[in-house]
PDB file of N, CA and C in Angstrom:
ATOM      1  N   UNK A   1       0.848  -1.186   0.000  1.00  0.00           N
ATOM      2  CA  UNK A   1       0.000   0.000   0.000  1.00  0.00           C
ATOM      3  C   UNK A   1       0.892   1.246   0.000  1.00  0.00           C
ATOM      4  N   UNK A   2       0.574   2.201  -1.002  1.00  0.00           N
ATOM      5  CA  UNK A   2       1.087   3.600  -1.257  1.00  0.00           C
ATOM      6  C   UNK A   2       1.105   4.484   0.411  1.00  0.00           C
ATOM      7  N   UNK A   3       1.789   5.073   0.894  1.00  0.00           N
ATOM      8  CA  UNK A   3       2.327   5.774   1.784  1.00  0.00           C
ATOM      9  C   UNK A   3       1.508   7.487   1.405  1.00  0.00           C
ATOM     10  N   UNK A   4       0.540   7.396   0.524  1.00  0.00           N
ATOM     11  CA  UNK A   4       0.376   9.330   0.020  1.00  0.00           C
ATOM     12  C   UNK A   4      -0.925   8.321  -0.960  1.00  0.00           C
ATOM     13  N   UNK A   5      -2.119   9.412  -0.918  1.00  0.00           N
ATOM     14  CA  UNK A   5      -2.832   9.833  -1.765  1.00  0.00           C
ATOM     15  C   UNK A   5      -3.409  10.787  -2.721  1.00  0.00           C
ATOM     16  N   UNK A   6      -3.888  10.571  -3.975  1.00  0.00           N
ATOM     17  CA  UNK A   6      -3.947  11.682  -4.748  1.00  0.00           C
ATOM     18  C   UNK A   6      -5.317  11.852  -5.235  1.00  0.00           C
ATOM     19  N   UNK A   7      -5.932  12.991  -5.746  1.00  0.00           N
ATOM     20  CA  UNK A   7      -6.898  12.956  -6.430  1.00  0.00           C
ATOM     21  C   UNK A   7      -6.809  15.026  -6.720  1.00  0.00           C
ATOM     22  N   UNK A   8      -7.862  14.738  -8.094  1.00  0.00           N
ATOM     23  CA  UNK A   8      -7.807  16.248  -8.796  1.00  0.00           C
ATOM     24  C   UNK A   8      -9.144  16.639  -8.523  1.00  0.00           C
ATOM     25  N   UNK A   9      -9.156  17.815  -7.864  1.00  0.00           N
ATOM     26  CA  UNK A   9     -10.573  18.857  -7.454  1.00  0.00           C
ATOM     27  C   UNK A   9     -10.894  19.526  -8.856  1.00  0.00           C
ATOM     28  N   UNK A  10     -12.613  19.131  -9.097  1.00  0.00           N
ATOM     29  CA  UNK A  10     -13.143  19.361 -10.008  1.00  0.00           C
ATOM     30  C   UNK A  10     -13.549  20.828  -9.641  1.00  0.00           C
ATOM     31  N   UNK A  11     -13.990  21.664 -10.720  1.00  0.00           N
ATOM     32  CA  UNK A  11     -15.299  22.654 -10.285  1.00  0.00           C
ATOM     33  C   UNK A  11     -16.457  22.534  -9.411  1.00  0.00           C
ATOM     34  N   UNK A  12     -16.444  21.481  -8.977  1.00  0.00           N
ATOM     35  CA  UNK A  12     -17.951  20.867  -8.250  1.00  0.00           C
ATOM     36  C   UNK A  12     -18.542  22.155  -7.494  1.00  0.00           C
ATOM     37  N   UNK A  13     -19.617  22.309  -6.938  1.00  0.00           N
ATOM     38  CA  UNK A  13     -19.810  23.368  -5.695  1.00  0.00           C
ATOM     39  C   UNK A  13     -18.688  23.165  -4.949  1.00  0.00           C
ATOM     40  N   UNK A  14     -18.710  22.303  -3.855  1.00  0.00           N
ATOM     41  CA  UNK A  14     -18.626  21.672  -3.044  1.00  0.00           C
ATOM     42  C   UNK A  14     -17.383  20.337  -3.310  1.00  0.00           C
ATOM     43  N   UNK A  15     -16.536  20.448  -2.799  1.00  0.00           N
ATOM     44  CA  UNK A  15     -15.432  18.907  -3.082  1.00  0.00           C
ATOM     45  C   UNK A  15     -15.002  18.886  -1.307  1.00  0.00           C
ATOM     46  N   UNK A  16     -15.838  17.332  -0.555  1.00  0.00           N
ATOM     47  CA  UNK A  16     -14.826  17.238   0.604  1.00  0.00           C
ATOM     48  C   UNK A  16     -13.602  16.166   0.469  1.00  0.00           C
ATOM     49  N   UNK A  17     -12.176  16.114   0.707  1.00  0.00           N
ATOM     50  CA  UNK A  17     -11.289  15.665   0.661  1.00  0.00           C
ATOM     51  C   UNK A  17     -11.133  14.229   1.483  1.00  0.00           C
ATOM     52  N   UNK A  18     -12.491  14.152   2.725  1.00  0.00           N
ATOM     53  CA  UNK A  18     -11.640  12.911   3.987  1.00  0.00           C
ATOM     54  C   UNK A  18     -11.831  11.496   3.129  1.00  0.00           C
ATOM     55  N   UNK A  19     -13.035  11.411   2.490  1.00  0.00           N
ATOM     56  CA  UNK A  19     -13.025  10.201   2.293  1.00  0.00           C
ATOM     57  C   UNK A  19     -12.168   9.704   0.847  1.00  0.00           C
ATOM     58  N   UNK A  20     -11.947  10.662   0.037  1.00  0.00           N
ATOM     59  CA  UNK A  20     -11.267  10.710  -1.343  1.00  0.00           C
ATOM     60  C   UNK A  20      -9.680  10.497  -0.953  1.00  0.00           C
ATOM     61  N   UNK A  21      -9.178  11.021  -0.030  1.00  0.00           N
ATOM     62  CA  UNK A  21      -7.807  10.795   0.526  1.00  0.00           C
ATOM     63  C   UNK A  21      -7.585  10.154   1.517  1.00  0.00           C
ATOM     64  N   UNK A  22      -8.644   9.559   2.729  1.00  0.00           N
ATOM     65  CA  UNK A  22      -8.744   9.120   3.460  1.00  0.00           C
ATOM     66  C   UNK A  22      -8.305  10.001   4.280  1.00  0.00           C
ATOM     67  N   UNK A  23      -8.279  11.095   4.885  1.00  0.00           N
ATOM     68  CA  UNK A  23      -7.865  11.990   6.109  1.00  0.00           C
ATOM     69  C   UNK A  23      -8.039  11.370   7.002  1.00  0.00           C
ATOM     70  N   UNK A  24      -7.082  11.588   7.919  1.00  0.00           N
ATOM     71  CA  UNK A  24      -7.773  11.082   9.182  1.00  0.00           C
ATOM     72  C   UNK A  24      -7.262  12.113  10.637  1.00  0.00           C
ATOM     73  N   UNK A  25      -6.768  13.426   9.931  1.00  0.00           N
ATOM     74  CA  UNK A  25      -6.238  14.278  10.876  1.00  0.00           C
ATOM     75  C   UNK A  25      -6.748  15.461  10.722  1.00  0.00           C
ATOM     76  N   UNK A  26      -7.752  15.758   9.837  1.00  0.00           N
ATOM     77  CA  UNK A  26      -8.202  17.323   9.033  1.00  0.00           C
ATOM     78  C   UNK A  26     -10.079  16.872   8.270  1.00  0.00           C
ATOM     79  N   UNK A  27     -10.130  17.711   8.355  1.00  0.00           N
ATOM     80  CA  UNK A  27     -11.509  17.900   7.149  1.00  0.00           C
ATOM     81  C   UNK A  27     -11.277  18.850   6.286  1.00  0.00           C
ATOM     82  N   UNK A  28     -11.089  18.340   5.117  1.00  0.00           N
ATOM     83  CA  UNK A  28     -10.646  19.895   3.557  1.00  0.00           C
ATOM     84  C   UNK A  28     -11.618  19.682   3.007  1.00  0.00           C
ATOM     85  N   UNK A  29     -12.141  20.962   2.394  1.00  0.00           N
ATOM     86  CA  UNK A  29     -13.012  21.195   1.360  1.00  0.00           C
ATOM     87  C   UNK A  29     -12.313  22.145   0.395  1.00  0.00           C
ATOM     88  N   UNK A  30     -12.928  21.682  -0.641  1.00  0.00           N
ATOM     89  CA  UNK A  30     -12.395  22.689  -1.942  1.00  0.00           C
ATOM     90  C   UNK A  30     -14.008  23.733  -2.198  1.00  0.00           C
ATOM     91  N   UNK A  31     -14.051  24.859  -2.259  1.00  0.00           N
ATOM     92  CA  UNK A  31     -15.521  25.112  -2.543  1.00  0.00           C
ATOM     93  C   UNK A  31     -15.276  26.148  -3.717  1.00  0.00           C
ATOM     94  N   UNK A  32     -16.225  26.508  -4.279  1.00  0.00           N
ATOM     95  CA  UNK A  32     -16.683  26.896  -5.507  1.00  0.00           C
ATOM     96  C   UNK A  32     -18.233  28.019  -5.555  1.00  0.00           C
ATOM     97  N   UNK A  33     -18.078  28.724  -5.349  1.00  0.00           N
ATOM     98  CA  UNK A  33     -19.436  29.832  -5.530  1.00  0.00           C
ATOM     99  C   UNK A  33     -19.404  30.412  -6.806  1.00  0.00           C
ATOM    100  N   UNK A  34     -20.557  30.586  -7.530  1.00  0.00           N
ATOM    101  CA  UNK A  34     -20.805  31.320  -8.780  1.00  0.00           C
ATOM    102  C   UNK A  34     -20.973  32.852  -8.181  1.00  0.00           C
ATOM    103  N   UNK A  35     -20.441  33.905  -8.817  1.00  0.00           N
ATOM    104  CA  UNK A  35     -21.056  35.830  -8.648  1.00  0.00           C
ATOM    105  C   UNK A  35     -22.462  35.322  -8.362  1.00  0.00           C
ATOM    106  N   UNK A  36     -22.420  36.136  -7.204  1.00  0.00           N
ATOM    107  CA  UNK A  36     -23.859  36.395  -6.518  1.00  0.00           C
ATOM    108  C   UNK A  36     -24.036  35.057  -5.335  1.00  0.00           C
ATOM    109  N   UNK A  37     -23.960  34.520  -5.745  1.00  0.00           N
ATOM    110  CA  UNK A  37     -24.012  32.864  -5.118  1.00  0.00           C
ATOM    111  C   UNK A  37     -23.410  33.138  -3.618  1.00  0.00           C
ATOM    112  N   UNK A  38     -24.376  32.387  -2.346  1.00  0.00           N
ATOM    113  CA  UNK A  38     -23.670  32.351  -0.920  1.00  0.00           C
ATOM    114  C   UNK A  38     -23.597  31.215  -0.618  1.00  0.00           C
ATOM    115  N   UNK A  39     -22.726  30.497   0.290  1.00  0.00           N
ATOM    116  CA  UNK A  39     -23.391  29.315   1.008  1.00  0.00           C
ATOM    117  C   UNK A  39     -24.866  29.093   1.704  1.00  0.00           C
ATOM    118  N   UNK A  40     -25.552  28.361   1.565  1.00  0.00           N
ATOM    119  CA  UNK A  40     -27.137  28.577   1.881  1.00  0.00           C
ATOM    120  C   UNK A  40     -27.663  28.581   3.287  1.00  0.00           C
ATOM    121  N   UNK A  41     -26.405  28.922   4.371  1.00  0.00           N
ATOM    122  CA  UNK A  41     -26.409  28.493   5.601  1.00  0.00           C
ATOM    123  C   UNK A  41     -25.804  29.382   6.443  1.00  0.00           C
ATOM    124  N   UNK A  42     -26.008  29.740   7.561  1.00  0.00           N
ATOM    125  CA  UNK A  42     -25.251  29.697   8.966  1.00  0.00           C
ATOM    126  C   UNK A  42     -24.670  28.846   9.413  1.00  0.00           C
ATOM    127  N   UNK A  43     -23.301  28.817  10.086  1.00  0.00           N
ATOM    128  CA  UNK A  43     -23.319  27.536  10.863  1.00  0.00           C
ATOM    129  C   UNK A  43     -22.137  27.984  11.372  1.00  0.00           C
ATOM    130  N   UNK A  44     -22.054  27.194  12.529  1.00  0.00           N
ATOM    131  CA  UNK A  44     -20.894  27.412  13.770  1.00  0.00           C
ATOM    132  C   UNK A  44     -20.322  25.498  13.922  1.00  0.00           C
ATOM    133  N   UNK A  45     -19.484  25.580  14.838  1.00  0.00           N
ATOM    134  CA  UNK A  45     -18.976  24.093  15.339  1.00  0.00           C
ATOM    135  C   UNK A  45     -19.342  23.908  16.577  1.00  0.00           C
ATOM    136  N   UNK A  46     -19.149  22.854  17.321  1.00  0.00           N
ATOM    137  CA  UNK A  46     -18.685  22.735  18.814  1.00  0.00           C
ATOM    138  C   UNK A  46     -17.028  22.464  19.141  1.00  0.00           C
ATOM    139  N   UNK A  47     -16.396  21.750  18.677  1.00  0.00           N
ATOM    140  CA  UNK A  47     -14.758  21.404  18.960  1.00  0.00           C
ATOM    141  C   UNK A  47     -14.307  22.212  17.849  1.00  0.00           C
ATOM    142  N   UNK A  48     -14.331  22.401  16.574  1.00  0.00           N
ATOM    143  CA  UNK A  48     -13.473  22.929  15.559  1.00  0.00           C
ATOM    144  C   UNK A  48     -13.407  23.791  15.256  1.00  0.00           C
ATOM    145  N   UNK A  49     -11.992  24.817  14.767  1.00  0.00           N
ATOM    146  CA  UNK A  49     -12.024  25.812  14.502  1.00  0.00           C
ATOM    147  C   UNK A  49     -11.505  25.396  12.990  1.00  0.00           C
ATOM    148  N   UNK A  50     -11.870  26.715  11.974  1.00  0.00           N
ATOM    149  CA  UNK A  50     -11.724  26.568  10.540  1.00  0.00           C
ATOM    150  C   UNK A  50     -10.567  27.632  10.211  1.00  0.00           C
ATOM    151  N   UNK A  51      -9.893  27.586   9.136  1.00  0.00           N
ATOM    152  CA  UNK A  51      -9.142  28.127   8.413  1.00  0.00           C
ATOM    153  C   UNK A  51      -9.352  27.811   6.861  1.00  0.00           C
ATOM    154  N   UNK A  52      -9.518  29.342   6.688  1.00  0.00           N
ATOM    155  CA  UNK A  52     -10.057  29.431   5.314  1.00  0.00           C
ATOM    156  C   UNK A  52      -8.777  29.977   4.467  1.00  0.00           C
ATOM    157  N   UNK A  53      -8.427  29.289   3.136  1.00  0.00           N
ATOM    158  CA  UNK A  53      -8.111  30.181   1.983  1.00  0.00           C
ATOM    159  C   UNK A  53      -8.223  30.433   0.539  1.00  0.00           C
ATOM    160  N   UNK A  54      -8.508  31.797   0.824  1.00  0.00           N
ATOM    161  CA  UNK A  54      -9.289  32.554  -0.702  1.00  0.00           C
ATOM    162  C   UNK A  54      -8.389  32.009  -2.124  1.00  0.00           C
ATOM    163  N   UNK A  55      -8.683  31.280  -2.476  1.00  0.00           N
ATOM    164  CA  UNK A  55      -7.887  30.633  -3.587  1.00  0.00           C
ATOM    165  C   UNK A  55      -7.703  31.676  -5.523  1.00  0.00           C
ATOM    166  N   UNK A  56      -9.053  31.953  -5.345  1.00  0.00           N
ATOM    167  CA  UNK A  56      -9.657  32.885  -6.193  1.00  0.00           C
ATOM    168  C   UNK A  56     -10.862  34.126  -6.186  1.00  0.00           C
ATOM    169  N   UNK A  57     -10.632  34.848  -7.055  1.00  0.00           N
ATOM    170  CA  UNK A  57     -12.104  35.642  -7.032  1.00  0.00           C
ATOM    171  C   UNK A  57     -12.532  36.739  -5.957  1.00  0.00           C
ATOM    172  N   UNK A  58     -13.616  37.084  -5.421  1.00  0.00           N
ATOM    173  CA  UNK A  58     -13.526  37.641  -4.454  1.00  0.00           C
ATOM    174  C   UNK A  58     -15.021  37.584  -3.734  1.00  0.00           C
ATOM    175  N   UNK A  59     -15.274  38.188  -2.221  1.00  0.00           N
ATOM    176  CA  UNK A  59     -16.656  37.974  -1.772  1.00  0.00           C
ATOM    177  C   UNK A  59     -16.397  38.791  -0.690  1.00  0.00           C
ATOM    178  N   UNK A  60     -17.551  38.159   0.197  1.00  0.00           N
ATOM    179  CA  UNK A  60     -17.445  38.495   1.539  1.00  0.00           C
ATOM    180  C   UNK A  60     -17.793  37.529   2.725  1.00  0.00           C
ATOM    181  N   UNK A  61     -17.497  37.327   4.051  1.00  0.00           N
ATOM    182  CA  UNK A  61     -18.147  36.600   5.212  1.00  0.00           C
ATOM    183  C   UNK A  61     -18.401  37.514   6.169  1.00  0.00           C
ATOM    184  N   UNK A  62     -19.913  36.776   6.540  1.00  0.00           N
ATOM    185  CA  UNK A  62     -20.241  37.318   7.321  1.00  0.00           C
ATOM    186  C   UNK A  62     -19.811  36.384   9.013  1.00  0.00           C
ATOM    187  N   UNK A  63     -19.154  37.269   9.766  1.00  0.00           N
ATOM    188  CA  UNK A  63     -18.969  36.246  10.914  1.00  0.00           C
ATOM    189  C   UNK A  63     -19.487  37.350  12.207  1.00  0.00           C
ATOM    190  N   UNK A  64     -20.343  36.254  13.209  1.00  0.00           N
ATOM    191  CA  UNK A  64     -20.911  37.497  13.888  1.00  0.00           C
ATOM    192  C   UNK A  64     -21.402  38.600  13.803  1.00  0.00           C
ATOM    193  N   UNK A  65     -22.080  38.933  13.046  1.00  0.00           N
ATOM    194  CA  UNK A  65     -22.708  39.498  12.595  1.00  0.00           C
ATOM    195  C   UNK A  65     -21.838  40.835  11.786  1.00  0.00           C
ATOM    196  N   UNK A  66     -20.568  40.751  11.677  1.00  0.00           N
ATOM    197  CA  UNK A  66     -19.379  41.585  10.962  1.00  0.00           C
ATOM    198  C   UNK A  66     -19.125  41.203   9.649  1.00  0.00           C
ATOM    199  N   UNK A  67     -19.366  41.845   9.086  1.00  0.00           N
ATOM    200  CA  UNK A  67     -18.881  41.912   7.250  1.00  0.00           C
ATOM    201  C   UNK A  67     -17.553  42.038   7.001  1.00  0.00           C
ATOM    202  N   UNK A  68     -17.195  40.482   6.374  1.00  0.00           N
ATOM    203  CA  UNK A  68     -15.267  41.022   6.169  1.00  0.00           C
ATOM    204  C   UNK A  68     -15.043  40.961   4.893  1.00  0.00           C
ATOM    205  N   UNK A  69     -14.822  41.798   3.988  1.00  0.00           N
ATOM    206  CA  UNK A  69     -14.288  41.587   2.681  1.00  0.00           C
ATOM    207  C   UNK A  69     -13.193  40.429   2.320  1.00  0.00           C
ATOM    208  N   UNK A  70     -13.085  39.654   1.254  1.00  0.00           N
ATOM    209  CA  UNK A  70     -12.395  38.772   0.577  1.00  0.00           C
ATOM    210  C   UNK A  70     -11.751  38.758  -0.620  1.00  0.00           C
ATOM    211  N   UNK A  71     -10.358  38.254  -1.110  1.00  0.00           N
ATOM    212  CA  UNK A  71     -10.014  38.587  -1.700  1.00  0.00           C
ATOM    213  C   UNK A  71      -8.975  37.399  -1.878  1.00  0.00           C
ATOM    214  N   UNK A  72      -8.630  36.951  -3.175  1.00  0.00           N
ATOM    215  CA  UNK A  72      -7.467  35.693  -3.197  1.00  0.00           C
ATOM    216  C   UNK A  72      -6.469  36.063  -2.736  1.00  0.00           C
ATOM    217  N   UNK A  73      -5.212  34.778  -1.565  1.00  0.00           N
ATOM    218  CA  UNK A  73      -4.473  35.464  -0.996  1.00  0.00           C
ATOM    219  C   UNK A  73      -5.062  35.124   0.684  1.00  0.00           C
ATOM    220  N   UNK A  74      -6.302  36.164   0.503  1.00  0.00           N
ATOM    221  CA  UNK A  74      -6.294  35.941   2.343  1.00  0.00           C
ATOM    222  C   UNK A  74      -6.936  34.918   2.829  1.00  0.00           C
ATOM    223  N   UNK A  75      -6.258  35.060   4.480  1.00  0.00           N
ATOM    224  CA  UNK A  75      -6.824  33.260   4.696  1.00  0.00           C
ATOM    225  C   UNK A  75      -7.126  34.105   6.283  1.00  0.00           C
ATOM    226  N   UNK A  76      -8.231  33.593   6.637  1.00  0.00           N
ATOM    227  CA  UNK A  76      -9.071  33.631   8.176  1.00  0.00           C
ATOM    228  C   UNK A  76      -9.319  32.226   8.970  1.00  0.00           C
ATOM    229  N   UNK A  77      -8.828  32.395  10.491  1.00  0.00           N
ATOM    230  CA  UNK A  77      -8.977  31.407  11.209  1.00  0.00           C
ATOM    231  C   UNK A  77     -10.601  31.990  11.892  1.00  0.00           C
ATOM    232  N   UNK A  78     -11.426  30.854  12.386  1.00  0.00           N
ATOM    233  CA  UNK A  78     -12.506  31.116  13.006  1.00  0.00           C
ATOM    234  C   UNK A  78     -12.637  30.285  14.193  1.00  0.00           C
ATOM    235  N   UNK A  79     -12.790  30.492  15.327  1.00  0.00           N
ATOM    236  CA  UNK A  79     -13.210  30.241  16.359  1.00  0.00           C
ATOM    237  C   UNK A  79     -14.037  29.180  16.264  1.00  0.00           C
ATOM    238  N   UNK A  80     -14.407  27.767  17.023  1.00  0.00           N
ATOM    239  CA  UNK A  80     -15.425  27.188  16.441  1.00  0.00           C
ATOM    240  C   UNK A  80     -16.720  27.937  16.632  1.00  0.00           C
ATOM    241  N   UNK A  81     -17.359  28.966  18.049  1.00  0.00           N
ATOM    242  CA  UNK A  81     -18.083  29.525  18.023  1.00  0.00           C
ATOM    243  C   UNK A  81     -18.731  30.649  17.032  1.00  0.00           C
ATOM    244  N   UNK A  82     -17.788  30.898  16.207  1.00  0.00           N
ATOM    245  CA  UNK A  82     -18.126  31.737  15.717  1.00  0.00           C
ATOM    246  C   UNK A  82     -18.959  31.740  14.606  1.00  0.00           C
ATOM    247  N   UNK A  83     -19.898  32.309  14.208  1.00  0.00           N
ATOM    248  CA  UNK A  83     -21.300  32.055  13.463  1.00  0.00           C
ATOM    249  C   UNK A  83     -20.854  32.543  12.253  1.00  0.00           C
ATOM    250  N   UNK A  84     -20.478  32.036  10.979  1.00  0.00           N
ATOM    251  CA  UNK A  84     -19.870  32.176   9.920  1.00  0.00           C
ATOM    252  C   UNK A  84     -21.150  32.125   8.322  1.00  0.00           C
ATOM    253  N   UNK A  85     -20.938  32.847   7.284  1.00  0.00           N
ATOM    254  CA  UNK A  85     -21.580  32.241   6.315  1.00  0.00           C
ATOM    255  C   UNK A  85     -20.658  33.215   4.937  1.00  0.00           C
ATOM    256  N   UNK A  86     -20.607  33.212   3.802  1.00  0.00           N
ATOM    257  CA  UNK A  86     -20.082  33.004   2.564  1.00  0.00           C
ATOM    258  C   UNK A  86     -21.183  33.922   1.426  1.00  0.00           C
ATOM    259  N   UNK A  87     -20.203  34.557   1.430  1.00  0.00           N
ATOM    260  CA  UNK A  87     -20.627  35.067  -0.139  1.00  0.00           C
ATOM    261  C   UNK A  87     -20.352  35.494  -1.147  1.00  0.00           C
ATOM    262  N   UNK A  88     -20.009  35.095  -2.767  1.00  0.00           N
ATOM    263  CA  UNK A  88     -19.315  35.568  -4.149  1.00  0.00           C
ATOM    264  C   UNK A  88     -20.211  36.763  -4.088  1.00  0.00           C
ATOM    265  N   UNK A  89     -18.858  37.659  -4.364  1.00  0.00           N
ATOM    266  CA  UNK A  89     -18.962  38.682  -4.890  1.00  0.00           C
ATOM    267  C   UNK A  89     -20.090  38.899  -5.964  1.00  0.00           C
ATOM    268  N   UNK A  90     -21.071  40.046  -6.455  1.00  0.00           N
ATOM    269  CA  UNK A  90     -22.331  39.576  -7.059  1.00  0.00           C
ATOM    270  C   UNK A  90     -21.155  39.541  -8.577  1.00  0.00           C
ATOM    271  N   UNK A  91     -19.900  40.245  -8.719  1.00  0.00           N
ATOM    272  CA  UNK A  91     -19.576  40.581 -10.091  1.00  0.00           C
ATOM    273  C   UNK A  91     -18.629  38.910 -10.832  1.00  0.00           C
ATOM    274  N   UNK A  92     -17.998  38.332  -9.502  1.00  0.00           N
ATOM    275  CA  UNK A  92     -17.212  37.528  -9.270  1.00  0.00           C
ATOM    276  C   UNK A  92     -17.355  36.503  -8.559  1.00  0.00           C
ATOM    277  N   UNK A  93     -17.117  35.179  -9.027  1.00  0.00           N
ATOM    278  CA  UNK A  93     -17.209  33.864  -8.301  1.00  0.00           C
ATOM    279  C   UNK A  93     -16.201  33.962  -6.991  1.00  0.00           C
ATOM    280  N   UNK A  94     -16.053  32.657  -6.285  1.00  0.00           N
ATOM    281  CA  UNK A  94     -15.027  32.816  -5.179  1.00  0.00           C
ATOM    282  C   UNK A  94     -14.937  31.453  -4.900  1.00  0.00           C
ATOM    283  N   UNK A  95     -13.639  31.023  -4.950  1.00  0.00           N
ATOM    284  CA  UNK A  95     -13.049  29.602  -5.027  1.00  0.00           C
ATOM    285  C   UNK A  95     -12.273  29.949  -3.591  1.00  0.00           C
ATOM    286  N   UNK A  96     -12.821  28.864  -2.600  1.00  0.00           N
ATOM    287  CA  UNK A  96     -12.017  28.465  -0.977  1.00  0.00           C
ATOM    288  C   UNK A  96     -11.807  27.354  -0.823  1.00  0.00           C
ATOM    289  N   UNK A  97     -10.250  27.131  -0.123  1.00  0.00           N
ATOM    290  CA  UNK A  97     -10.262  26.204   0.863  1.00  0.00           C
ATOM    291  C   UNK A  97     -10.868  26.134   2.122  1.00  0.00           C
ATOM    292  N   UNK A  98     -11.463  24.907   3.008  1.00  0.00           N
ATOM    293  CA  UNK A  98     -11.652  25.253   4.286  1.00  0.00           C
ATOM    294  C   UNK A  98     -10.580  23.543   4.411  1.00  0.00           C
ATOM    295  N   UNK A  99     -10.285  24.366   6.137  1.00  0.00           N
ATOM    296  CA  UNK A  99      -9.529  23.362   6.730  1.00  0.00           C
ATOM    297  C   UNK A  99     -10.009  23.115   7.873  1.00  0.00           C
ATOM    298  N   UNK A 100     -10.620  21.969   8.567  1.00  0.00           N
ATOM    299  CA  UNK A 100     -11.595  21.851   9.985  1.00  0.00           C
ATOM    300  C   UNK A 100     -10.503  20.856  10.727  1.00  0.00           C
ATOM    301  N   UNK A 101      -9.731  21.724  11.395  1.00  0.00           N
ATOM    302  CA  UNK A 101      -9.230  20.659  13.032  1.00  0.00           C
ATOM    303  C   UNK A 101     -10.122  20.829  14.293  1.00  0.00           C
ATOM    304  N   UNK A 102      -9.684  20.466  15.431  1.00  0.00           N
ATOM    305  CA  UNK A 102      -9.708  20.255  16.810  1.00  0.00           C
ATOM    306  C   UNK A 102      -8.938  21.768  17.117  1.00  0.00           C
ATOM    307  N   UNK A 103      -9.448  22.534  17.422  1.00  0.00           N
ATOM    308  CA  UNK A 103      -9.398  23.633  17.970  1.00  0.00           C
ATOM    309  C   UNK A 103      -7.984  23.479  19.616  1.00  0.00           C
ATOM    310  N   UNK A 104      -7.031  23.390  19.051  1.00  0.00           N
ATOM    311  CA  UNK A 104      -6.299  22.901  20.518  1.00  0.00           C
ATOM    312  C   UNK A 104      -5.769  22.150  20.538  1.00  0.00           C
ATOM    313  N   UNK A 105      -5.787  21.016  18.971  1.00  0.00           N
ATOM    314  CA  UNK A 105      -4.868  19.877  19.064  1.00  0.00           C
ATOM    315  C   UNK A 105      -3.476  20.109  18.202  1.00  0.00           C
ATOM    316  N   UNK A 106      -3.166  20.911  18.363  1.00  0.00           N
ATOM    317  CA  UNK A 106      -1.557  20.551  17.445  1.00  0.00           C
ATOM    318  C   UNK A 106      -0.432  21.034  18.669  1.00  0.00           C
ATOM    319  N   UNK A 107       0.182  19.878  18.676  1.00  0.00           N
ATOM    320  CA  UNK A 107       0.737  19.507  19.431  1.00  0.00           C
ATOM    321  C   UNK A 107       2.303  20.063  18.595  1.00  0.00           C
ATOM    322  N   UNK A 108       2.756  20.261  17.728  1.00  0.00           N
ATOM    323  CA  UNK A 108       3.919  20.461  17.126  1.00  0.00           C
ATOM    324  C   UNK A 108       4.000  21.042  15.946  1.00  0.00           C
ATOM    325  N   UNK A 109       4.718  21.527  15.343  1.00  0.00           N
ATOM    326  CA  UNK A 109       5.037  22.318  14.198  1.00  0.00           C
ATOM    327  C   UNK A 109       5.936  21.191  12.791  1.00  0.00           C
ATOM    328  N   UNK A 110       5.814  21.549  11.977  1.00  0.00           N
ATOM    329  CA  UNK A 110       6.583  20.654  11.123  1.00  0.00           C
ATOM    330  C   UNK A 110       8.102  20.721  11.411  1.00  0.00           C
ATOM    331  N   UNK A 111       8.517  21.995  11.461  1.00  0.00           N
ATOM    332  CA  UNK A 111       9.569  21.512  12.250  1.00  0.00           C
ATOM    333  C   UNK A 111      10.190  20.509  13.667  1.00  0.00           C
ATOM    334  N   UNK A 112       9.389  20.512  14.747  1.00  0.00           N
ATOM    335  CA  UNK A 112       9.367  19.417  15.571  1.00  0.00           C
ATOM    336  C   UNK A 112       9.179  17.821  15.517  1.00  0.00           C
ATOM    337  N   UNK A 113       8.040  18.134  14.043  1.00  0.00           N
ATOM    338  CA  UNK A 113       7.783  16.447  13.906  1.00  0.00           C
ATOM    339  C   UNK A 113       8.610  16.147  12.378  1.00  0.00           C
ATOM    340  N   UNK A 114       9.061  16.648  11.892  1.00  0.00           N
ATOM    341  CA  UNK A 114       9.849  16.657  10.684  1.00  0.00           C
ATOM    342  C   UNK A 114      10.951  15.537  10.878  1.00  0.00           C
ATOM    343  N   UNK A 115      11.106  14.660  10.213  1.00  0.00           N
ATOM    344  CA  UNK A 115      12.405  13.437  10.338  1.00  0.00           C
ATOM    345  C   UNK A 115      13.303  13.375   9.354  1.00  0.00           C
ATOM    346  N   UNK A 116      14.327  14.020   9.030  1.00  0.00           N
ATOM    347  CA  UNK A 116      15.522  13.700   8.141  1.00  0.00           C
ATOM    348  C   UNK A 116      15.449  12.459   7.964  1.00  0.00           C
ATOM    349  N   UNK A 117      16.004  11.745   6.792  1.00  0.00           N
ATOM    350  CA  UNK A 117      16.443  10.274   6.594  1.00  0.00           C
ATOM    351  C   UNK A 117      17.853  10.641   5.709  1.00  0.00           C
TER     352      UNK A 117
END
């Protein structure tokens, strides 16, 4: 058995990564909004905090009730509490990563767990 998995993110809305790569330390999404287009939701966590990055395009999130402009390039960590939702720009689509850990679990840096051979 291969040591690394691969696979290529389509345009889809929506692409989650755990079961396509088998994660077993992260939750990735690749996402995809058309201009005008939001995520159709609110939503917060209980354990996880997210890290987002703007891959393309541009928008806005709304978190707590605060409007933050977006732009490819920037990347936002969120609290798991924090009440989050998504929106393409009306002129411009907006292509994100999200990254969902355990809010508290990293225990080391790549440098610490990093192994020369």
């Amino acid at each position: 058995m291969a040591n690394y998995s691969k696979t290529s993110v389509a345009a889809a809305p929506r692409t989650e990564l755990h079961d396509t790569l088998g994660l077993t330390g992260a939750e990735i999404s690749v996402n995809n909004l058309p201009a005008g287009a939001s995520v159709p939701f609110v939503h917060h966590h209980r354990k996880n905090e997210e890290i987002y990055g703007i891959l393309a395009g541009k928008g806005r999130l709304e978190i707590d009730g605060e409007s933050v402009d977006l732009a490819a390039g920037d990347w936002i960590r969120i609290a798991p509490a924090g009440r989050r939702r998504f929106f393409a720009a009306d002129d411009e689509p907006l292509t994100f990563i999200c990254v969902q850990v355990r809010e508290g679990s990293l225990e080391g840096f790549t440098a610490d767990d990093g192994v020369s051979d």
